[in-house]
N, C-alpha and C. Protein backbone atom coordinates (compact mmCIF):
# COMPACT_ATOMS: atom_id res chain seq x y z
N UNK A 1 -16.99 -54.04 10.13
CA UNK A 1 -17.06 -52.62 10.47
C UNK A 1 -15.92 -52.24 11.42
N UNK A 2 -15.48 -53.09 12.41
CA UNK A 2 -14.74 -52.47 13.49
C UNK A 2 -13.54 -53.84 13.59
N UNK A 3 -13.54 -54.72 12.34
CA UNK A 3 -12.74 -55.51 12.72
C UNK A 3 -11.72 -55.69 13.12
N UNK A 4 -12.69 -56.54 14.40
CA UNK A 4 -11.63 -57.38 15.60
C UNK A 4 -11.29 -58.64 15.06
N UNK A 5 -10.35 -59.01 15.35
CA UNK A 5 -9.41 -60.07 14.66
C UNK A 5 -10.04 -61.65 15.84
N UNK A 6 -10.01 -60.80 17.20
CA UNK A 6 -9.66 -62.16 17.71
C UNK A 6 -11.57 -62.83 18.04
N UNK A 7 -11.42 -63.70 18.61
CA UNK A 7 -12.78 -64.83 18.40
C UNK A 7 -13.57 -64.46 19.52
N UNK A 8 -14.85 -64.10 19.64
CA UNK A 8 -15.43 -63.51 21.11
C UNK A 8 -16.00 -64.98 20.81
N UNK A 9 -16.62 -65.69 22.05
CA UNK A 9 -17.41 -66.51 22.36
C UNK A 9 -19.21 -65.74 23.44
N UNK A 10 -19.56 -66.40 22.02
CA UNK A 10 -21.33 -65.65 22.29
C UNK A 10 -22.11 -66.74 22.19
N UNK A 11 -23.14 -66.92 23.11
CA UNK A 11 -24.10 -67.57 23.41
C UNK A 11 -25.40 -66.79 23.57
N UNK A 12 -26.78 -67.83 22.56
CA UNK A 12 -27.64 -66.71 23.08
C UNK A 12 -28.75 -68.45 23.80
N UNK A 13 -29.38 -67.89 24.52
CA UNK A 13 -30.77 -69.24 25.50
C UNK A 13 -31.97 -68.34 25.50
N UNK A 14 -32.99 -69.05 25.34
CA UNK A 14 -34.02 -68.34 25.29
C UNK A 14 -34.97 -68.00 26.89
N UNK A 15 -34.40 -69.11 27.38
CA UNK A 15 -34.75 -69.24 28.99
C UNK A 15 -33.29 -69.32 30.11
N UNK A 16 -33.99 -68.88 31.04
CA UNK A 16 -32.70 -68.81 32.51
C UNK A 16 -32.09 -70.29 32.93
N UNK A 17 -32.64 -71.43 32.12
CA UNK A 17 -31.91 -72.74 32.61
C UNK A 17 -30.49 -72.56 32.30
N UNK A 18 -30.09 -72.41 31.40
CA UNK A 18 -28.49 -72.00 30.84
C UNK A 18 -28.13 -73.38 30.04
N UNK A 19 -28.85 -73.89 29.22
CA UNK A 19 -28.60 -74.68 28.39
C UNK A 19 -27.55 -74.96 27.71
N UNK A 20 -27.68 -73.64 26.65
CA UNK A 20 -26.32 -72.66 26.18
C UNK A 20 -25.30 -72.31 26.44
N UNK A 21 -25.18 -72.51 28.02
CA UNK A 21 -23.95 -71.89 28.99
C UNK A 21 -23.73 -70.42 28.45
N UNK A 22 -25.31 -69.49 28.49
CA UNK A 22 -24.33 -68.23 27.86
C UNK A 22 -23.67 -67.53 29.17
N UNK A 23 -23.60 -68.15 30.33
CA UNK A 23 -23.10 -67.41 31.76
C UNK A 23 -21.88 -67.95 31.91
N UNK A 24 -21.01 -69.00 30.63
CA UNK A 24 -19.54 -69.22 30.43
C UNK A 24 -18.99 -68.57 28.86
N UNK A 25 -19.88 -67.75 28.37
CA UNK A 25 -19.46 -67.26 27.24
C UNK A 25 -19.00 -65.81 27.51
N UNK A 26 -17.82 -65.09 26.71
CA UNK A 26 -17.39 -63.73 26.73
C UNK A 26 -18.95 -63.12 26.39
N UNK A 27 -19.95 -63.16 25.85
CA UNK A 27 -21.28 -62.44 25.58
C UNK A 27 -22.21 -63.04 25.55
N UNK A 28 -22.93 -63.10 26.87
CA UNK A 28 -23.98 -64.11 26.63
C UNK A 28 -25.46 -63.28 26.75
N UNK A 29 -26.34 -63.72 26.35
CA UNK A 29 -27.77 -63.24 25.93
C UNK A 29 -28.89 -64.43 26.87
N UNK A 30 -29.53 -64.29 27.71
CA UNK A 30 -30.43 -64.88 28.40
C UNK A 30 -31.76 -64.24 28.39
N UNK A 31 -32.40 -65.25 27.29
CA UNK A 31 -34.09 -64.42 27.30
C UNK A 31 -34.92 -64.19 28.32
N UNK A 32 -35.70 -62.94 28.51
CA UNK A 32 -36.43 -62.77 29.85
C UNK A 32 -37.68 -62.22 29.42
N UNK A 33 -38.33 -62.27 28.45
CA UNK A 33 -39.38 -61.76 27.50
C UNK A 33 -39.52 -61.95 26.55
N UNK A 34 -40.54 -61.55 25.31
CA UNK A 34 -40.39 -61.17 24.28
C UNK A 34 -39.54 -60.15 23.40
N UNK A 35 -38.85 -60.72 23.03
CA UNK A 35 -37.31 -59.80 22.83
C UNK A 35 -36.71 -59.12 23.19
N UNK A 36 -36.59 -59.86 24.98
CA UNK A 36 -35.69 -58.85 25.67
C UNK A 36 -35.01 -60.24 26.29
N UNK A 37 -33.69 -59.53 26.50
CA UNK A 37 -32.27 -60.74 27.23
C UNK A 37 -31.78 -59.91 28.21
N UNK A 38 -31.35 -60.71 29.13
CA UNK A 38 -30.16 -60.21 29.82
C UNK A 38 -29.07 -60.21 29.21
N UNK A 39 -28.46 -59.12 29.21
CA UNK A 39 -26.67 -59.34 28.93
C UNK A 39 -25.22 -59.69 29.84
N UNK A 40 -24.92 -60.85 29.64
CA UNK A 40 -23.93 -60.77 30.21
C UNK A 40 -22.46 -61.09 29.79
N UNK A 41 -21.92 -60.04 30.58
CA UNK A 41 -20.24 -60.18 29.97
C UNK A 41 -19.11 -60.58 30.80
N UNK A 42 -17.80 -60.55 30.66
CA UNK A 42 -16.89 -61.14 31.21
C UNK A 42 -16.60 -62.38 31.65
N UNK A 43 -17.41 -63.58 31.36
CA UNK A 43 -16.80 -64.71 30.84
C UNK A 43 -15.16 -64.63 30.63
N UNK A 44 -14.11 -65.79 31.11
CA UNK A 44 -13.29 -65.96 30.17
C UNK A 44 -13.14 -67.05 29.04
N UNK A 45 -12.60 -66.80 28.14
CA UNK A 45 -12.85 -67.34 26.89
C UNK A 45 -12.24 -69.17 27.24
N UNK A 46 -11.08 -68.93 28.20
CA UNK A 46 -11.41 -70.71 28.56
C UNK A 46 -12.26 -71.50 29.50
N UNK A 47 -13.21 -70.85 29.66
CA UNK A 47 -14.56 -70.80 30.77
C UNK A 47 -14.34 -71.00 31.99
N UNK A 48 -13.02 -70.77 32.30
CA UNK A 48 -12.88 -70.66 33.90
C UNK A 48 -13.19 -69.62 34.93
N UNK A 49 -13.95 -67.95 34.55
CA UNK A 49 -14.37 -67.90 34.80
C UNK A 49 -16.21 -66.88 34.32
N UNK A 50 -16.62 -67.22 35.43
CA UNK A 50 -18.51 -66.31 34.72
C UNK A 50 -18.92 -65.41 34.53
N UNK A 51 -19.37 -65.08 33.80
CA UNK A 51 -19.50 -63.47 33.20
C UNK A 51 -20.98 -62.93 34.08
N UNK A 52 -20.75 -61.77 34.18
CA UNK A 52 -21.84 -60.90 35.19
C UNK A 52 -22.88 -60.47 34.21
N UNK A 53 -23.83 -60.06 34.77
CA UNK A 53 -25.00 -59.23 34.15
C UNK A 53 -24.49 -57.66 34.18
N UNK A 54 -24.72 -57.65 33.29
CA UNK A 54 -24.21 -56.11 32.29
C UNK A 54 -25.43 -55.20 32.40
N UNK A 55 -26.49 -55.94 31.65
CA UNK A 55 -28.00 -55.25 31.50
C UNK A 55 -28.93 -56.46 31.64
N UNK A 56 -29.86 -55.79 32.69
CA UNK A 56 -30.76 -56.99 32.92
C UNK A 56 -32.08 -56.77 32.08
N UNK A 57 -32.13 -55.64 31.27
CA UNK A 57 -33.33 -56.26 30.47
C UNK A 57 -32.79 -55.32 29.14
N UNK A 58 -32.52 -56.21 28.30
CA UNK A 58 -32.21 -55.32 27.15
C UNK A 58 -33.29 -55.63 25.74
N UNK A 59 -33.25 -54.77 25.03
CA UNK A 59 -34.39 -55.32 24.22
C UNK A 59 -33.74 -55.43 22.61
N UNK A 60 -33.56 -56.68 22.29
CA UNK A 60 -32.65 -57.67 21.12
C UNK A 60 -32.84 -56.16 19.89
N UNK A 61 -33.49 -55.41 19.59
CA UNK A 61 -33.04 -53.99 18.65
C UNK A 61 -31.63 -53.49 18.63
N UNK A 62 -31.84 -53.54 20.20
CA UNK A 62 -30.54 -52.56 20.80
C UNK A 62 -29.41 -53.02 21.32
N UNK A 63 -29.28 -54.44 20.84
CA UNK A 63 -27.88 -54.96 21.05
C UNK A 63 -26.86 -54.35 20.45
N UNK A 64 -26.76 -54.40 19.18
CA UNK A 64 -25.52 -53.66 18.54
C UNK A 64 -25.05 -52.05 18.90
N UNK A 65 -26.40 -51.55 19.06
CA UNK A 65 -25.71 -49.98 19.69
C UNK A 65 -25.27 -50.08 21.21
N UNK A 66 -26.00 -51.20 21.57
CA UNK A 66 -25.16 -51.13 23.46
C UNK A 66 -23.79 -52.33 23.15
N UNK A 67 -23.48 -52.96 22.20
CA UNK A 67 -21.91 -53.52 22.56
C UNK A 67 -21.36 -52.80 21.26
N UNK A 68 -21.35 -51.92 20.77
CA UNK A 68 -20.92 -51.06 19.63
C UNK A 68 -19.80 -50.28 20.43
N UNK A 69 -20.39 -49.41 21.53
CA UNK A 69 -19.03 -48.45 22.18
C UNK A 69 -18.01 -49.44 22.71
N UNK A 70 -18.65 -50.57 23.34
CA UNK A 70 -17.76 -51.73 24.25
C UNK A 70 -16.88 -51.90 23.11
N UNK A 71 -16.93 -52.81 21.76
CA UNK A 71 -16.38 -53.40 21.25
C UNK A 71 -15.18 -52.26 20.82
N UNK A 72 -15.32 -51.24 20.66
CA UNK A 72 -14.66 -50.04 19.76
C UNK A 72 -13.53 -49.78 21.19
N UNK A 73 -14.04 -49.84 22.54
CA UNK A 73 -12.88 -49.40 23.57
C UNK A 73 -11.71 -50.84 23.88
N UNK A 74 -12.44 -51.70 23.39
CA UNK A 74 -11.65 -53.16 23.77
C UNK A 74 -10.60 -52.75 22.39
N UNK A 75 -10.84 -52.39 21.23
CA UNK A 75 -10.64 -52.66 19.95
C UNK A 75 -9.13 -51.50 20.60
N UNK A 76 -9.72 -50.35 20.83
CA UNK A 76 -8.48 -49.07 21.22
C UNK A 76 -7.94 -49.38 22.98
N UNK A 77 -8.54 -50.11 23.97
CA UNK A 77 -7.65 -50.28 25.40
C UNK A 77 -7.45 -51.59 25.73
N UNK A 78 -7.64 -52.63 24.73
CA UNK A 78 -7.38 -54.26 25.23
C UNK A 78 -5.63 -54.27 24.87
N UNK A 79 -5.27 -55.25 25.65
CA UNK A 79 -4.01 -55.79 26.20
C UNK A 79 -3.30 -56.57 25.11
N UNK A 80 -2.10 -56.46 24.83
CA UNK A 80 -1.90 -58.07 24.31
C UNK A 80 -2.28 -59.03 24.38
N UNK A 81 -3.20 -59.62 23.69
CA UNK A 81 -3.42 -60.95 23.76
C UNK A 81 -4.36 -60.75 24.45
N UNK A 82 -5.12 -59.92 24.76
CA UNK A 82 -5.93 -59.99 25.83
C UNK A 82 -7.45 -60.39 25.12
N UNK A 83 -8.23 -61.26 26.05
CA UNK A 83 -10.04 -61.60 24.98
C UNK A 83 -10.76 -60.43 24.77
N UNK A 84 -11.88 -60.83 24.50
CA UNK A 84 -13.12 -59.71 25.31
C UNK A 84 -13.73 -59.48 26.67
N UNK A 85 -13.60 -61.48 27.03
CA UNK A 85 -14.06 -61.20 28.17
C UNK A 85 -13.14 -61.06 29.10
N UNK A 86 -11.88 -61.09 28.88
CA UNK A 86 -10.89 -60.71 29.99
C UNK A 86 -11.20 -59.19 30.16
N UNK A 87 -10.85 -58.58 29.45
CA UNK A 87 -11.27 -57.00 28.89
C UNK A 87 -12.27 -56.49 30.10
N UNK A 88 -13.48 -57.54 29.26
CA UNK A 88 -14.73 -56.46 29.83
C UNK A 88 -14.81 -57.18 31.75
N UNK A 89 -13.82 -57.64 32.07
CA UNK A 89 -13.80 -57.99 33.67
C UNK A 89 -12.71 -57.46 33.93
N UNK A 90 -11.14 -57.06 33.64
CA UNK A 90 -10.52 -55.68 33.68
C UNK A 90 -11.13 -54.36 33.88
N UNK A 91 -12.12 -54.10 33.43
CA UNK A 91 -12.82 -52.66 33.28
C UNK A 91 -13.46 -52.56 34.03
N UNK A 92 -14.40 -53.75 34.02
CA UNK A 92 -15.80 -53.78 34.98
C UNK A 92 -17.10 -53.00 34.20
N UNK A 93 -17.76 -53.24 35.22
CA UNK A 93 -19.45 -53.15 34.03
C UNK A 93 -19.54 -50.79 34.52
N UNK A 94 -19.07 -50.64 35.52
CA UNK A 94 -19.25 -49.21 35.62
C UNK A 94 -18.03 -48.29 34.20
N UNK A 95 -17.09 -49.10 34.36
CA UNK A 95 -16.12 -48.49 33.19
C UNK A 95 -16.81 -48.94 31.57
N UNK A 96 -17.31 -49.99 31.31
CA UNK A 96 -18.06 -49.84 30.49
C UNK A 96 -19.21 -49.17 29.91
N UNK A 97 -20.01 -48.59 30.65
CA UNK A 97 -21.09 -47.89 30.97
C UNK A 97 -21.19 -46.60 30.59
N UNK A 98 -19.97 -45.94 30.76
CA UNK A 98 -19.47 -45.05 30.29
C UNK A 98 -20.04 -44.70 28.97
């Protein structure tokens, strides 16, 4: 639909241990309910550094319409060469929000 060329790194855990490392992935998903995750973004893609909480309770329906605008502004204001999660830690979680 909006293809992005380059490789996001996504992790999803069903619990806060971080098994998954989704808190070193550009999009990570940490279960906190019955189909609800935390989201977190800005990871960099060579895991040096950790991505923040975006939304602390999101409910797994509404993933695609809440990283739908994200992906579409990275797609029209990302950098050369630049990841996702470089991106979405350039911007920050208030410029995303938007």
């Amino acid at each position: 639909k909006l293809r992005i060329r380059t490789p996001i790194t996504t992790r999803m855990t069903g619990c806060p241990n971080g098994c998954a490392r989704p808190y070193v992935a550009e999009i990570g998903l940490v279960g906190n309910g019955p189909n609800m995750y935390q989201l977190w973004l800005g990871a960099s893609a060579n895991q040096t550094r950790l991505a923040w909480v975006f939304q602390e309770r999101m409910n797994l329906d509404d993933f695609e319409r809440t990283l739908e605008p994200i992906f579409i502004e990275y797609k029209k204001s990302k950098r050369r060469a630049e990841s996702f999660g470089d991106f979405c830690d350039r911007a920050g979680k208030e410029e995303l929000e938007r």
